[in-house]
Protein backbone atom coordinates (compact mmCIF):
# COMPACT_ATOMS: atom_id res chain seq x y z
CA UNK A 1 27.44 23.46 12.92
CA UNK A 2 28.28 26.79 11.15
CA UNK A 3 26.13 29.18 9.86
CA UNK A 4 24.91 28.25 6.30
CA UNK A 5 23.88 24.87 6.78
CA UNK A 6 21.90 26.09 10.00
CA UNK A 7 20.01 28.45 8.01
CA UNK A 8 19.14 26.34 5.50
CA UNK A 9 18.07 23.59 7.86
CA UNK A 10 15.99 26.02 10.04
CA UNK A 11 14.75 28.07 6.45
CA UNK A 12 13.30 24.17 5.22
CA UNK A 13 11.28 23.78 7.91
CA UNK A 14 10.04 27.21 8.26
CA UNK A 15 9.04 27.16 4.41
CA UNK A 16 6.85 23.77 5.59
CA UNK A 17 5.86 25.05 8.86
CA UNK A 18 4.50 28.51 6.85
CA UNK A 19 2.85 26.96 4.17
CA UNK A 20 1.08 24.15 6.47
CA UNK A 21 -0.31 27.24 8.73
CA UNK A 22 -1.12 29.11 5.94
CA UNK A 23 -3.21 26.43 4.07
CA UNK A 24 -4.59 25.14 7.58
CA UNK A 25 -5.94 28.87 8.74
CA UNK A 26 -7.27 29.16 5.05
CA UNK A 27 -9.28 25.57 5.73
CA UNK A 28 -10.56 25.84 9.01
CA UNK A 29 -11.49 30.27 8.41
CA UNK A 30 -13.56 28.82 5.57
CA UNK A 31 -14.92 25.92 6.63
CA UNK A 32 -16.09 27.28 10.39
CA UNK A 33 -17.52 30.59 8.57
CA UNK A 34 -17.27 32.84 12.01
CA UNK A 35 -15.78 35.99 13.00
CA UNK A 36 -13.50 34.82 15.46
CA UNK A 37 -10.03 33.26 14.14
CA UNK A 38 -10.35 29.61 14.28
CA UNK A 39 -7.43 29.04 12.18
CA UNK A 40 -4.90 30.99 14.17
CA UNK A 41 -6.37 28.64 17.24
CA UNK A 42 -5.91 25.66 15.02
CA UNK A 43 -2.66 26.06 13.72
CA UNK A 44 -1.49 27.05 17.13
CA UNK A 45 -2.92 23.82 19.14
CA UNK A 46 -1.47 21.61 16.49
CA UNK A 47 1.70 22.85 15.90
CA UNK A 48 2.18 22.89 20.06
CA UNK A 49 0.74 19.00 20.03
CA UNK A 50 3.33 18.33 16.77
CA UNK A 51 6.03 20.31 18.93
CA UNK A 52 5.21 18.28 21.90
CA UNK A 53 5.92 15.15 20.39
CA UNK A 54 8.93 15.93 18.01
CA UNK A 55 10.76 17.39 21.83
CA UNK A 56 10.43 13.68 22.55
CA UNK A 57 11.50 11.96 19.83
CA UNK A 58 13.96 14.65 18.20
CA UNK A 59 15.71 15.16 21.58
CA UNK A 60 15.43 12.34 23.89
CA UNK A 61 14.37 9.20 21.38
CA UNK A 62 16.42 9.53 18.27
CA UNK A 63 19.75 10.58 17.24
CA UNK A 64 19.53 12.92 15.21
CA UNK A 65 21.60 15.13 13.09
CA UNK A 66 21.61 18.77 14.82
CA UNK A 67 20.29 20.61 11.23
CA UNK A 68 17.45 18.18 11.51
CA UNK A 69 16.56 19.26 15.04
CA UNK A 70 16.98 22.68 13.95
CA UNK A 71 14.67 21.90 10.70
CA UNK A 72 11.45 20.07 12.98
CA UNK A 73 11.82 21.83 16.00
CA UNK A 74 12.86 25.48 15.00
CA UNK A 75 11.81 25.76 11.98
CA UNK A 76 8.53 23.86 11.13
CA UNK A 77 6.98 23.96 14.74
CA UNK A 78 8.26 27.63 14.99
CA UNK A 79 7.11 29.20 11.64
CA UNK A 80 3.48 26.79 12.05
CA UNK A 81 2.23 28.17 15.38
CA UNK A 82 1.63 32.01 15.15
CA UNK A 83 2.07 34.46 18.02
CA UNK A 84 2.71 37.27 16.09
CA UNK A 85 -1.11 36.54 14.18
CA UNK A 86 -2.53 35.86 17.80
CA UNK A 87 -1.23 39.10 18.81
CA UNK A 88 -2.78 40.86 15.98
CA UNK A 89 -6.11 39.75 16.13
CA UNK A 90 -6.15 40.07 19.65
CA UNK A 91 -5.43 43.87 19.39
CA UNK A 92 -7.96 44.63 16.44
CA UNK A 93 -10.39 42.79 18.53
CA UNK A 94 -9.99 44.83 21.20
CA UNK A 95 -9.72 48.30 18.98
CA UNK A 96 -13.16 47.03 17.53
CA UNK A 97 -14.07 47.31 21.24
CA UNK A 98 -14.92 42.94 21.31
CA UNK A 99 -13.15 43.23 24.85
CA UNK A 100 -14.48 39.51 25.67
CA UNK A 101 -13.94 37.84 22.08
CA UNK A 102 -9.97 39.07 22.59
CA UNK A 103 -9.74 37.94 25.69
CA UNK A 104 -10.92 34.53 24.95
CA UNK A 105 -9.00 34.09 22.15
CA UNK A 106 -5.82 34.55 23.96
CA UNK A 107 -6.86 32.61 26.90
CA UNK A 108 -7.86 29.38 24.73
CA UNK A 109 -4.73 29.72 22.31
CA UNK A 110 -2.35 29.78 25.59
CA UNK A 111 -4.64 27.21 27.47
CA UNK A 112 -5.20 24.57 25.00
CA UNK A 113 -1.92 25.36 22.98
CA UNK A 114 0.25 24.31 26.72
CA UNK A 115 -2.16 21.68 27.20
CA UNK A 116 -1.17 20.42 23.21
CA UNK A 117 2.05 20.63 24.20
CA UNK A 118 1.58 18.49 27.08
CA UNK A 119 -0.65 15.90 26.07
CA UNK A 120 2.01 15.17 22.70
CA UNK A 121 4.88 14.72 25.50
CA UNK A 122 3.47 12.56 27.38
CA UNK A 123 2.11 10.43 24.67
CA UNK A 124 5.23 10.73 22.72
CA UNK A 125 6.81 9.41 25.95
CA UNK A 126 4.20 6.63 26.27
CA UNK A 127 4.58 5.16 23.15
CA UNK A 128 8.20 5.58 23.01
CA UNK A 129 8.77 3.81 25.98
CA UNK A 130 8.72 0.40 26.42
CA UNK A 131 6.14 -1.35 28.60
């Protein structure tokens, strides 16, 4: 596939995958009314579940066109989970001198966003597959 119609694909699903974490951090910040950043844990967890899944059916279940791998799995899974935002509240956490607050948000965004991940394989792949 050459370039333009790879960046395209991949800029499609990032423009989703942006606007879905954006509106999604928005919800859940006002809706949970605390200091610590439920939507960044939010978005992550479900865009690693979503991810989880769409490796199963994008690469191993369907056939799909390579730009629309590139669109679901690159672009909308990539630009909806946040590492860069994780990062960054992490560190003003910690400059705020909220030592334990940081360090639980990172462990529960890498815990329960790898256990997302897992859990939407595996159900991905038990659904898929016929019994």
């Amino acid at each position: 596939m050459s370039v333009l119609p790879t960046v395209l694909a991949i800029s499609i699903g990032a423009t989703i995958g942006a606007s879905m974490r954006y509106y999604l951090t928005q919800l859940m910040n006002a809706t949970l009314d605390s200091g610590f950043p439920y939507g960044t844990l939010g978005v992550n967890v479900l865009g690693s579940f979503l991810a989880g899944i769409l490796v199963v059916i994008v690469l191993e279940k369907a056939v799909l066109h390579e730009a629309y791998q590139l669109m679901l799995l690159v672009g909308l899974t990539g630009s909806l989970t946040t590492m860069s935002t994780l990062s960054w509240e992490s560190i003003e956490m910690i400059s705020l001198g909220y030592y334990g607050q940081a360090g639980l948000n990172i462990l529960l965004n890498v815990v329960l966003s790898l256990s997302a991940a897992g859990i939407g394989v595996a159900l991905a792949r038990y659904l898929l597959i016929p019994q």
